[in-house]
C-alpha atoms as a PDB file:
ATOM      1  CA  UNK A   1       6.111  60.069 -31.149  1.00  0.00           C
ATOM      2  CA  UNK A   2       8.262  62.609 -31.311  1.00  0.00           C
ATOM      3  CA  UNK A   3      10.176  64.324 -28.581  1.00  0.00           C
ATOM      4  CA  UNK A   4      11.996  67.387 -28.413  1.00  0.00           C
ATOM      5  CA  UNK A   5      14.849  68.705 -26.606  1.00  0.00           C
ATOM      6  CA  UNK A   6      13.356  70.690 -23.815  1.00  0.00           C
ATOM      7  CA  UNK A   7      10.342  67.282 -23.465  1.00  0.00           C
ATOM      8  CA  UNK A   8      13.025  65.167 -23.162  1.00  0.00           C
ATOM      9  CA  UNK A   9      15.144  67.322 -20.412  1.00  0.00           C
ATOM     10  CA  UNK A  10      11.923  67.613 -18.825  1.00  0.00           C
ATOM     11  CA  UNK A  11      10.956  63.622 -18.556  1.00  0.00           C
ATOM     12  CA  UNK A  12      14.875  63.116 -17.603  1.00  0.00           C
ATOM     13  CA  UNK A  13      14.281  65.542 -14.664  1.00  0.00           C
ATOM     14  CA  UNK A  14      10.690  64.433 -13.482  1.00  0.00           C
ATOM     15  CA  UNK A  15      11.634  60.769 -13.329  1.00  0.00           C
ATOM     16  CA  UNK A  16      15.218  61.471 -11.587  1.00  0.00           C
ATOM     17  CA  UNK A  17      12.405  63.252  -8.927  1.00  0.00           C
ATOM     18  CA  UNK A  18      10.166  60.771  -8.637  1.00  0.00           C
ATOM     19  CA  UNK A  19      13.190  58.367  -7.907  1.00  0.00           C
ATOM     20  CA  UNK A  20      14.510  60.590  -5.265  1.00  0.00           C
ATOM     21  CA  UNK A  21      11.727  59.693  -3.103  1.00  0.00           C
ATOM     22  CA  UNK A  22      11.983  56.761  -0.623  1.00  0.00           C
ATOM     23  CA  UNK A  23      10.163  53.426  -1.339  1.00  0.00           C
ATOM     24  CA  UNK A  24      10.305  52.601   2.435  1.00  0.00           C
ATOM     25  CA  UNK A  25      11.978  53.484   5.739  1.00  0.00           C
ATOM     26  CA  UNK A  26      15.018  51.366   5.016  1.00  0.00           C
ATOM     27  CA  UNK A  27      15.594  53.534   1.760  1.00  0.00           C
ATOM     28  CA  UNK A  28      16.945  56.975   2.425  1.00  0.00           C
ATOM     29  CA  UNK A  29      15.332  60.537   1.176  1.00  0.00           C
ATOM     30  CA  UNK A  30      17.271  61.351  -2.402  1.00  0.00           C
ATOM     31  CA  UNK A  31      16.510  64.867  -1.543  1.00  0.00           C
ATOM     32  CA  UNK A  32      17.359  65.515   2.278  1.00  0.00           C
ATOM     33  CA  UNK A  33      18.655  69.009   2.073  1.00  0.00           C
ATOM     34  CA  UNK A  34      19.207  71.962   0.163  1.00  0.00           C
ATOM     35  CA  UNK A  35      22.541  70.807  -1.119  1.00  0.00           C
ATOM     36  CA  UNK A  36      20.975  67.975  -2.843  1.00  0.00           C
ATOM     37  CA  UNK A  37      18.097  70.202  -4.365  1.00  0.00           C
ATOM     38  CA  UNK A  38      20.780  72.274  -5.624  1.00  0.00           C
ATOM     39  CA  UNK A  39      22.626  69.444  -7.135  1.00  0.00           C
ATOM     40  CA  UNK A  40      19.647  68.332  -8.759  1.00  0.00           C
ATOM     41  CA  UNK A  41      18.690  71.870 -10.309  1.00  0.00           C
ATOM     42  CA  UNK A  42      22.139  71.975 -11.635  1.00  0.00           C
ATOM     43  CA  UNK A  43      22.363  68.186 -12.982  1.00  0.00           C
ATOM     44  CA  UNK A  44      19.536  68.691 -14.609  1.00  0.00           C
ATOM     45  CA  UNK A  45      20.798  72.746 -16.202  1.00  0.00           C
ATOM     46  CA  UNK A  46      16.995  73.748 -14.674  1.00  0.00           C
ATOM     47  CA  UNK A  47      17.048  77.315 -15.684  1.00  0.00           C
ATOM     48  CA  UNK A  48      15.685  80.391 -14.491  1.00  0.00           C
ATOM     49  CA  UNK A  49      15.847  79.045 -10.680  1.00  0.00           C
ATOM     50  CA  UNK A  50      16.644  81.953  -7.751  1.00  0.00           C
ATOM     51  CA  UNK A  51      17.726  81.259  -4.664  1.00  0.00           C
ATOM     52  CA  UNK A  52      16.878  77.832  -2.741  1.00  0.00           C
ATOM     53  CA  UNK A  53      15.068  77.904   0.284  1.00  0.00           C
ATOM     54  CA  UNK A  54      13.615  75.082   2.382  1.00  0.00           C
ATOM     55  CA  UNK A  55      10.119  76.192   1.838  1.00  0.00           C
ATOM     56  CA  UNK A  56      11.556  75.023  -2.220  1.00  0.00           C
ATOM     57  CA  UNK A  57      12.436  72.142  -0.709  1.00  0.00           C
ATOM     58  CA  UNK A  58       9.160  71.148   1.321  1.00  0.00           C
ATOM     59  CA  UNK A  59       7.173  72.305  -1.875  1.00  0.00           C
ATOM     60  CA  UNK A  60       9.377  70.060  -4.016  1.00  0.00           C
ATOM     61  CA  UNK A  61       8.624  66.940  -2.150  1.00  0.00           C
ATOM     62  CA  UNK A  62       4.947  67.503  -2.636  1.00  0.00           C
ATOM     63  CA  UNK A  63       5.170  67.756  -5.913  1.00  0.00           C
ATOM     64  CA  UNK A  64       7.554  64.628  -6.354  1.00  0.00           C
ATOM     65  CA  UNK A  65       4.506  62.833  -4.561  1.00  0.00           C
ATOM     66  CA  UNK A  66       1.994  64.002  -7.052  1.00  0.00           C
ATOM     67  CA  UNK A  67       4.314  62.652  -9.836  1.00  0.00           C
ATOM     68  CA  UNK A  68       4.720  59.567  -8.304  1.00  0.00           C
ATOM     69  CA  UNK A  69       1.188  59.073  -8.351  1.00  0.00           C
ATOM     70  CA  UNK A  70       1.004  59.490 -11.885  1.00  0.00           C
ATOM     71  CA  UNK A  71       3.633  56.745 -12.505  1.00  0.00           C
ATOM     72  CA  UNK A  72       1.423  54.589 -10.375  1.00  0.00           C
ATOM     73  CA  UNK A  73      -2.223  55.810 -12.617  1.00  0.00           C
ATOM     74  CA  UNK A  74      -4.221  53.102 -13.912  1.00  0.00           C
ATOM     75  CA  UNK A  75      -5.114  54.434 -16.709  1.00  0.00           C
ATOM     76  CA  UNK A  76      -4.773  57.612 -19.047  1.00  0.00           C
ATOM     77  CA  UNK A  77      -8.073  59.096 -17.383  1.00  0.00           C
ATOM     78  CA  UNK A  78      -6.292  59.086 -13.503  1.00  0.00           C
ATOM     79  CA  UNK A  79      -2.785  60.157 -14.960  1.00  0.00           C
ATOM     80  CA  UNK A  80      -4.731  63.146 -17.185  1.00  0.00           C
ATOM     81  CA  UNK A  81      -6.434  64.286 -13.973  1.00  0.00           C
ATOM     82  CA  UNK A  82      -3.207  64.026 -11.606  1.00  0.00           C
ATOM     83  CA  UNK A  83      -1.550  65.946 -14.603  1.00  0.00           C
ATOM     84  CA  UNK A  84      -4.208  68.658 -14.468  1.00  0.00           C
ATOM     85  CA  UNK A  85      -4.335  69.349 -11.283  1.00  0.00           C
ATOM     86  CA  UNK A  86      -0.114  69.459 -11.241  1.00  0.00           C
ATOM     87  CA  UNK A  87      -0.228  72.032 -13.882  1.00  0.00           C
ATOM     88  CA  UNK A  88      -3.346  74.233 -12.853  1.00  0.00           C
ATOM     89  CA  UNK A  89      -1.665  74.549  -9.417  1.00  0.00           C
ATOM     90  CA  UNK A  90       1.780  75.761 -11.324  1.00  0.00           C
ATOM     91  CA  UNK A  91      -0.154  78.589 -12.760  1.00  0.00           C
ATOM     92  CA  UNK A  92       1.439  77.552 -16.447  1.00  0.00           C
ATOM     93  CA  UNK A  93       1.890  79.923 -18.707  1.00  0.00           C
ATOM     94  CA  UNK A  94       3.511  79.209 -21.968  1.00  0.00           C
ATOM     95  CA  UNK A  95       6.118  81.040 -23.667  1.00  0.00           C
ATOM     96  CA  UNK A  96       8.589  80.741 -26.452  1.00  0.00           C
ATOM     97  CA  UNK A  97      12.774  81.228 -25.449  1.00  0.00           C
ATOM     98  CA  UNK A  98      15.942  80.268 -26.689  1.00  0.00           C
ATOM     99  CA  UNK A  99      17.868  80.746 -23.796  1.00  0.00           C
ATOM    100  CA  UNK A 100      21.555  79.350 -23.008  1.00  0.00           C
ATOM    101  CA  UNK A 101      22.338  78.283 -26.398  1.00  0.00           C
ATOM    102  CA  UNK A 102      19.437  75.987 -27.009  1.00  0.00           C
ATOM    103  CA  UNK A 103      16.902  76.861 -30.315  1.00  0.00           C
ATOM    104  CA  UNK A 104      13.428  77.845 -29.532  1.00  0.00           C
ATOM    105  CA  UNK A 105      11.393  75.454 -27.474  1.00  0.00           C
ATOM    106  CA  UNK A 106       8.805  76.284 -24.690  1.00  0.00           C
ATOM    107  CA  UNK A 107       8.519  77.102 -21.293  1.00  0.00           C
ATOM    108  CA  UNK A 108       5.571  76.623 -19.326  1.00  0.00           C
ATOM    109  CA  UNK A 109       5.741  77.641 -15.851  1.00  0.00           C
ATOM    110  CA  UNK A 110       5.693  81.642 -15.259  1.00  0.00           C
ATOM    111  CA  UNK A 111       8.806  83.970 -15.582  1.00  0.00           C
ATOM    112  CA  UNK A 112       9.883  84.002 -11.441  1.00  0.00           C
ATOM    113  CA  UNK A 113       8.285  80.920 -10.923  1.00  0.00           C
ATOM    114  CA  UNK A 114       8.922  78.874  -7.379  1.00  0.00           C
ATOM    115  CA  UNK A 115      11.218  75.641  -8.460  1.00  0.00           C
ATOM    116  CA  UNK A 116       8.740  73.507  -7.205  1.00  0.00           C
ATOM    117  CA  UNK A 117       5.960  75.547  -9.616  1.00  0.00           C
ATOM    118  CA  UNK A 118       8.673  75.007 -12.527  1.00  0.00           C
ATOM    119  CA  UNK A 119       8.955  71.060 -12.259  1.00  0.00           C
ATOM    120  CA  UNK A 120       5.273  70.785 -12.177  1.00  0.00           C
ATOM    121  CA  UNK A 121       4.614  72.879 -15.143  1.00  0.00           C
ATOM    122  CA  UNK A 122       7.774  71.804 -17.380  1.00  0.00           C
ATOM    123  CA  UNK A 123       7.727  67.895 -16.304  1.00  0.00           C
ATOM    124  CA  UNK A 124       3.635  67.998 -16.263  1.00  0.00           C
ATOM    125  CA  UNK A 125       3.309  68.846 -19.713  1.00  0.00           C
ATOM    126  CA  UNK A 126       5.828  66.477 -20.810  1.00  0.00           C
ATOM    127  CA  UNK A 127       4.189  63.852 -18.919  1.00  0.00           C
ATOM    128  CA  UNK A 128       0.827  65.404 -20.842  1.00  0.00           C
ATOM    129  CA  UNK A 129       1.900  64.996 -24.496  1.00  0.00           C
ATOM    130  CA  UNK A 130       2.614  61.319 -23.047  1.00  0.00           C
ATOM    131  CA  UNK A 131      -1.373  60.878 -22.056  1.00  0.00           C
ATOM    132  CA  UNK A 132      -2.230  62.798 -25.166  1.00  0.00           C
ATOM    133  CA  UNK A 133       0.003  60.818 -27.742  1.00  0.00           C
ATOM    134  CA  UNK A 134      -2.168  57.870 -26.309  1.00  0.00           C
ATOM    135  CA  UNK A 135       1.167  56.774 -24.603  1.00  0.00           C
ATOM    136  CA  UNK A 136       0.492  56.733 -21.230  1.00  0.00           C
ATOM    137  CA  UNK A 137       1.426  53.123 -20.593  1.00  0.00           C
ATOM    138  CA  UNK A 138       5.057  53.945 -20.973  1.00  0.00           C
ATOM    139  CA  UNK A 139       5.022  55.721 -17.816  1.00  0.00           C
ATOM    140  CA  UNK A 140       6.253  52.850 -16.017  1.00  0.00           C
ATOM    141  CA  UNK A 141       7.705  51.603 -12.570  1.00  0.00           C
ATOM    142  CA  UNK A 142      10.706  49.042 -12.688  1.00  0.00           C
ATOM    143  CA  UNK A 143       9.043  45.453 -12.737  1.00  0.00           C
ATOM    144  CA  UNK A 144      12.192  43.727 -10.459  1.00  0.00           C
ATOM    145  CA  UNK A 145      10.814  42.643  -7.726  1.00  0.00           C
ATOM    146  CA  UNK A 146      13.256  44.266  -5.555  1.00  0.00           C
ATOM    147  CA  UNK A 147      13.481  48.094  -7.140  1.00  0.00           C
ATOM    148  CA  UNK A 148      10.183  50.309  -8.072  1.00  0.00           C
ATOM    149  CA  UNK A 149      11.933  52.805  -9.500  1.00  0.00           C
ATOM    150  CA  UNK A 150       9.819  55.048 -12.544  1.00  0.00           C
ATOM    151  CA  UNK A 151      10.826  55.676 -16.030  1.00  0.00           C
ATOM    152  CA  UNK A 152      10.021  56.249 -19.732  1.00  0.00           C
ATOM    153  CA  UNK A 153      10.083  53.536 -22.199  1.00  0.00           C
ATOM    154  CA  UNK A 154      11.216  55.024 -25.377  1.00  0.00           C
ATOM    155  CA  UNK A 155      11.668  51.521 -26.696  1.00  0.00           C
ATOM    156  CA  UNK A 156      10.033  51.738 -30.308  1.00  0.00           C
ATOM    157  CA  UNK A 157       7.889  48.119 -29.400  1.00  0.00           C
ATOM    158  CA  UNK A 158       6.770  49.655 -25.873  1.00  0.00           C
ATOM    159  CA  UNK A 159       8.725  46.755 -24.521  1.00  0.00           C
ATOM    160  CA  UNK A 160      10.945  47.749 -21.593  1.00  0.00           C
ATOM    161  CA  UNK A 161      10.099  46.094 -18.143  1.00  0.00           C
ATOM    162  CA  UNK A 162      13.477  47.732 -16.404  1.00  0.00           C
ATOM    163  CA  UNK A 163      14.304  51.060 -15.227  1.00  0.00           C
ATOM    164  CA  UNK A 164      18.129  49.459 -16.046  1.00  0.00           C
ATOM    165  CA  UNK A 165      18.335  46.017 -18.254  1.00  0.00           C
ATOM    166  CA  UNK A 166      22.230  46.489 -16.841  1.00  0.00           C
ATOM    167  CA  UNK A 167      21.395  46.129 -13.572  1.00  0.00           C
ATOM    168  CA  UNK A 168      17.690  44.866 -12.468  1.00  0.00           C
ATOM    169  CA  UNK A 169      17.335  43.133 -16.182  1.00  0.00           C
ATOM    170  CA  UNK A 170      20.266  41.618 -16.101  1.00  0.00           C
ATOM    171  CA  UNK A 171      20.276  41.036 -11.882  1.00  0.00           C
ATOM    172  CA  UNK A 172      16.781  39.048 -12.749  1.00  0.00           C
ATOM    173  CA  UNK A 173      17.980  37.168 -15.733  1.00  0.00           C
ATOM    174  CA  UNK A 174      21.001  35.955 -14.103  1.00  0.00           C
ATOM    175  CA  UNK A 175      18.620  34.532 -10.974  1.00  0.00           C
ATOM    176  CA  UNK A 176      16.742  32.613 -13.719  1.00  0.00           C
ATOM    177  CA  UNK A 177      19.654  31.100 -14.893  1.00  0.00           C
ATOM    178  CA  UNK A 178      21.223  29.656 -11.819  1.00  0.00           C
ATOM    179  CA  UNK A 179      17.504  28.919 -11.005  1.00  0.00           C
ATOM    180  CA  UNK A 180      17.342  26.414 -13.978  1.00  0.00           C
ATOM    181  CA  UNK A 181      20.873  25.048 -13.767  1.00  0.00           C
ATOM    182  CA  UNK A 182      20.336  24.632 -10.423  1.00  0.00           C
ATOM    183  CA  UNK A 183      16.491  22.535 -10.798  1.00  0.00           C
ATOM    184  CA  UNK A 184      18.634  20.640 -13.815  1.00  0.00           C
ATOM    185  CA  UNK A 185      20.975  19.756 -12.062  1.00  0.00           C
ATOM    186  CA  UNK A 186      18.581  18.414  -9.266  1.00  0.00           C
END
């Protein structure tokens, strides 16, 4: 499958979202204020973004919730409707640019478009080639049993179980270790 630039950016951004949202009460908001909405339209060089307002940042949250839910779909069917519904309520509307150095690619949310309007167009149809591509499987939640965080496998065998093999992988394999050494040793 291939992936561009601009898809690639956009998958980067919509799973950074999704993982700003809370799992539970003990977990805190990844996007409590302005400042942090800022900080993640810069990390993530989101162009063509005005001012920041907290009606952005109430209308951002929503839409992190409807991405979450297609991390969580059961199947391509549930994730292509979510997707729909995302990017019918952007208003997309596609258009070639070459803005800030980068080569052509396409936008698809609408030229003054609310941030909130931008994620779900931009990230949706990233997420959509996914579903299309028949690849909708590697939209995947962290399988430790102690994080749920989302992200893309772009392993080439569709393999990845981790959102980080450095940390939960490795956190998990480590437990199974001293698990067995410790049942060997009796």
């Amino acid at each position: 499958m291939l992936i561009t630039h601009d898809t690639r950016c956009a998958l980067d951004a919509v799973v950074d979202l999704v993982n700003t949202a809370p799992e539970d009460d003990a977990v805190p908001d990844g996007l409590p204020n302005l400042a942090a909405l800022t900080d993640f339209v810069r990390k993530h060089e989101i162009s063509d973004v005005g001012v920041l307002s907290e009606f952005d940042l109430s209308a951002v949250r929503k839409v992190r919730g409807r991405f979450a839910k297609v991390f969580a779909a059961p199947d391509a069917r549930a994730a292509a409707g979510l997707i729909n519904e995302l990017v019918a309520a952007a208003g997309t509307t596609p258009r070639l640019t070459d803005h800030d150095g980068y080569d052509w690619h396409v936008h698809y949310f609408a030229p003054g478009a609310s941030i909130a309007d931008h994620l779900a167009a931009d990230c949706g149809m990233a997420l959509a080639f996914f579903v299309v591509a028949g690849e909708q499987e590697r939209l995947r939640r962290c399988e430790a049993p102690d994080c749920r965080r989302a992200f893309v496998d772009l392993s080439r065998n569709r393999s990845r179980r981790y959102c980080d093999s450095r940390t939960c992988g490795n956190r998990l394999h480590v437990a199974a270790y001293r698990a067995r050494r410790k049942e060997a040793a009796g």
